[in-house]
Protein backbone atom coordinates (compact mmCIF):
# COMPACT_ATOMS: atom_id res chain seq x y z
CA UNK A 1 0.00 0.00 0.00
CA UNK A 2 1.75 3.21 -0.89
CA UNK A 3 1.20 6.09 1.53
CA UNK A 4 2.23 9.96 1.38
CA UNK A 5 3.46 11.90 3.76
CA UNK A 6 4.20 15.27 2.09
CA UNK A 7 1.61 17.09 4.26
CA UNK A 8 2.95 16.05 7.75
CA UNK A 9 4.62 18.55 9.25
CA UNK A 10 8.00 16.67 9.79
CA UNK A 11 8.27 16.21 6.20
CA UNK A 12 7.56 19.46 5.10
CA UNK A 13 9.85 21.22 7.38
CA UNK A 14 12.66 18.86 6.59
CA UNK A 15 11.59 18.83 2.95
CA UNK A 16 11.46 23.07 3.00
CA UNK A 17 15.02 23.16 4.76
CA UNK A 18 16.76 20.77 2.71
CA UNK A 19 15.59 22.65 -0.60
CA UNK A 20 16.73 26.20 0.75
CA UNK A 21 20.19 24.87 2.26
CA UNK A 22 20.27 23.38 -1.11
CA UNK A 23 19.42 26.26 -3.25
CA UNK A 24 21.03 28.71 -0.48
CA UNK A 25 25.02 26.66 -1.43
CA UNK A 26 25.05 26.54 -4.46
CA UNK A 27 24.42 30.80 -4.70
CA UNK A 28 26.98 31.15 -2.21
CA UNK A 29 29.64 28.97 -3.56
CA UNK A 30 28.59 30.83 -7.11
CA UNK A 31 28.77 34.66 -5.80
CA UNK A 32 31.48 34.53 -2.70
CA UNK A 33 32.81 30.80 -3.46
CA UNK A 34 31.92 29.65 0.05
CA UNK A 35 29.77 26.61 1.00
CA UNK A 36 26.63 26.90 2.76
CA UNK A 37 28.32 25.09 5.90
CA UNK A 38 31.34 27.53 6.00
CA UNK A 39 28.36 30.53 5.90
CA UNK A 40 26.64 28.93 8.92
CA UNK A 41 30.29 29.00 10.71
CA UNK A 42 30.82 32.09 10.20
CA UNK A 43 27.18 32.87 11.62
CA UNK A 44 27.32 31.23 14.54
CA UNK A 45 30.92 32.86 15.37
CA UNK A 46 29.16 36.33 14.56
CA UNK A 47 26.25 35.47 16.80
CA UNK A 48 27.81 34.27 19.65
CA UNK A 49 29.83 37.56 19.28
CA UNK A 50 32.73 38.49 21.46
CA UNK A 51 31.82 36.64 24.26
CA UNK A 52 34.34 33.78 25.67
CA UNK A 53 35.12 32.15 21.93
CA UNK A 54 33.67 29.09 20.37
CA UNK A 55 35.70 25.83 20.39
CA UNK A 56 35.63 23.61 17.84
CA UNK A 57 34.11 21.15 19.76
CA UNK A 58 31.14 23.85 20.47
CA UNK A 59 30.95 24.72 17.36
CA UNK A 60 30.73 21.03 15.76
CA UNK A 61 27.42 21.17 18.52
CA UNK A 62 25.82 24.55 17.20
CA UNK A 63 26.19 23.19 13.72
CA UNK A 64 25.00 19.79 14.17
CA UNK A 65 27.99 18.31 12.38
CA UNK A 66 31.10 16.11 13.07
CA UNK A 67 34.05 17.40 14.99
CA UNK A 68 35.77 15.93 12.06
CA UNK A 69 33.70 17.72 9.68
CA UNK A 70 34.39 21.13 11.86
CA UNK A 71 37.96 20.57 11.72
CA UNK A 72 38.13 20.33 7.85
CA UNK A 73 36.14 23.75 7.61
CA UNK A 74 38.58 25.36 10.15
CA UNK A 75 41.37 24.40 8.05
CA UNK A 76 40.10 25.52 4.96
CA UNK A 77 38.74 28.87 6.76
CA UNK A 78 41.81 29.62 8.27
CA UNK A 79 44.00 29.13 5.13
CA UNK A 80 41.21 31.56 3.36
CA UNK A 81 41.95 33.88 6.21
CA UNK A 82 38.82 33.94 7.84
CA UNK A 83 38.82 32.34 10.85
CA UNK A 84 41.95 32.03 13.18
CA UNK A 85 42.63 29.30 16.15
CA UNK A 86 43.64 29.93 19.05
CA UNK A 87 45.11 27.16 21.99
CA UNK A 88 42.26 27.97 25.15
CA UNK A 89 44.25 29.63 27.94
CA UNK A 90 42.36 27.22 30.16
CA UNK A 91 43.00 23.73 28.49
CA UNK A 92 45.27 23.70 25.37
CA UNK A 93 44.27 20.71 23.63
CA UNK A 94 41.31 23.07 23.42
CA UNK A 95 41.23 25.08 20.21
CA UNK A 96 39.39 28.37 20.30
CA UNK A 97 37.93 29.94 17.18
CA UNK A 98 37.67 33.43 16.12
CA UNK A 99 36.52 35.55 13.54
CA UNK A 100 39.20 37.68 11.68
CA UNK A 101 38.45 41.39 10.05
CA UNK A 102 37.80 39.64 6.62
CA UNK A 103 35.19 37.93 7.37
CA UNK A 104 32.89 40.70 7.81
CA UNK A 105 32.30 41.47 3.92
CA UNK A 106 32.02 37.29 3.49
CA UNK A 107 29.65 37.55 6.19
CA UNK A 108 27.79 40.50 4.83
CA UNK A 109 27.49 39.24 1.37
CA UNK A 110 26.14 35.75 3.32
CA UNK A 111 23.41 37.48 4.59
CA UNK A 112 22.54 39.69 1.13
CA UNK A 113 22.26 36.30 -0.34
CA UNK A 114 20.35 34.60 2.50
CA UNK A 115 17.62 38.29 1.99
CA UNK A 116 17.51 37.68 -1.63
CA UNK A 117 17.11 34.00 -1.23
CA UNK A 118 13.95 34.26 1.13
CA UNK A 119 12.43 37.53 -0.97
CA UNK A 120 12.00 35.08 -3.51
CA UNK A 121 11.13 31.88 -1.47
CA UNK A 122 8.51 34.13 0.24
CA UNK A 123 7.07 36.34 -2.84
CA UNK A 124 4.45 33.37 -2.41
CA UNK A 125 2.90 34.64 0.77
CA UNK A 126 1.20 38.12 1.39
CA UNK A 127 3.29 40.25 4.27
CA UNK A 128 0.63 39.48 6.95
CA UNK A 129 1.04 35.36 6.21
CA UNK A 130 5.01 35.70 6.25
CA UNK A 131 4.73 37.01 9.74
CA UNK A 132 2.48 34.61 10.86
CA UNK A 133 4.80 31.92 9.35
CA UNK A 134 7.83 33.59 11.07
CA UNK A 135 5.71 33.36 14.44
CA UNK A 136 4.34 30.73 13.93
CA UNK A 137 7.40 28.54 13.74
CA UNK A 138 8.95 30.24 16.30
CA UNK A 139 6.62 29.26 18.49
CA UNK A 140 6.98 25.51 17.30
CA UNK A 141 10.81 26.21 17.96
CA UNK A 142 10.42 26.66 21.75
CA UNK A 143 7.82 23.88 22.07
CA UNK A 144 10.53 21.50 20.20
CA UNK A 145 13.35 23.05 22.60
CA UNK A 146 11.37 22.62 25.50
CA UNK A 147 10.57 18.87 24.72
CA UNK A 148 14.08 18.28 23.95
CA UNK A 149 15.49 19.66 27.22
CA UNK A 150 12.99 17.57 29.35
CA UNK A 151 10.37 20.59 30.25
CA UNK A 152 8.06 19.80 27.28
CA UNK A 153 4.53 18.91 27.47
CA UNK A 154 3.53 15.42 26.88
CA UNK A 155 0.95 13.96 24.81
């Protein structure tokens, strides 16, 4: 018996984010000649800001991706000169990365891309039903972090 599940809401959001991260690399490998993975690195360093720096480790976390994985983008960032390592002054096996100067414009253009990207994804929906969207799945964000740290409500 076949069956379809392209209404259920798992599908569609998985379906939805694979498509964008999709469509999302290959523009930025096209226009800045970055991959959609080194983008989100260089998001999460900008977003965590100039707090106490990201390790790799907490990075590979934030990223959902292999510490191996992590490691190969640090090495090709860093070559690039965007990123630089540093040893933690508390553990030194640690490594701690940070940002460097130049990858503000990479970051920048990211982001144009990532506007222009949703602009089109979006022209679909009227202003009014792209902020209930936006809302809407924010709000099915905290329910989904609340049931994965425990606190959740159960069926």
């Amino acid at each position: 018996m076949k069956r379809d599940f392209t209404q259920r809401f798992g599908f569609l959001v998985k379906s939805v984010g694979k498509l964008y991260s999709e469509e999302f690399d290959r523009l930025s490998r096209e226009r800045i000649g970055l991959s959609s993975a080194q983008c989100r690195l260089l998001g999460a360093l900008a977003m965590h800001g100039d707090e106490e720096p990201l390790s790799q480790a907490e990075l590979a976390q934030r990223l959902d991706l292999t510490p191996m994985a992590v490691a190969g983008l640090c090495d090709r960032m860093t070559a690039a000169g965007w990123i630089r390592r540093e040893p933690s002054p508390r553990d030194r096996r640690v490594n701690n990365i940070l940002l460097q100067p130049s990858a503000e414009k990479a970051l920048d253009a990211a982001l144009s891309i990532s506007d222009g990207l949703n602009a089109r994804v979006m022209s679909v929906l009227t202003q009014a039903e792209r902020a209930q969207l936006v809302a809407l799945l924010g709000k099915v964000h905290g329910s989904l972090s609340d049931i994965a740290s425990g606190g959740g409500q159960k069926p």
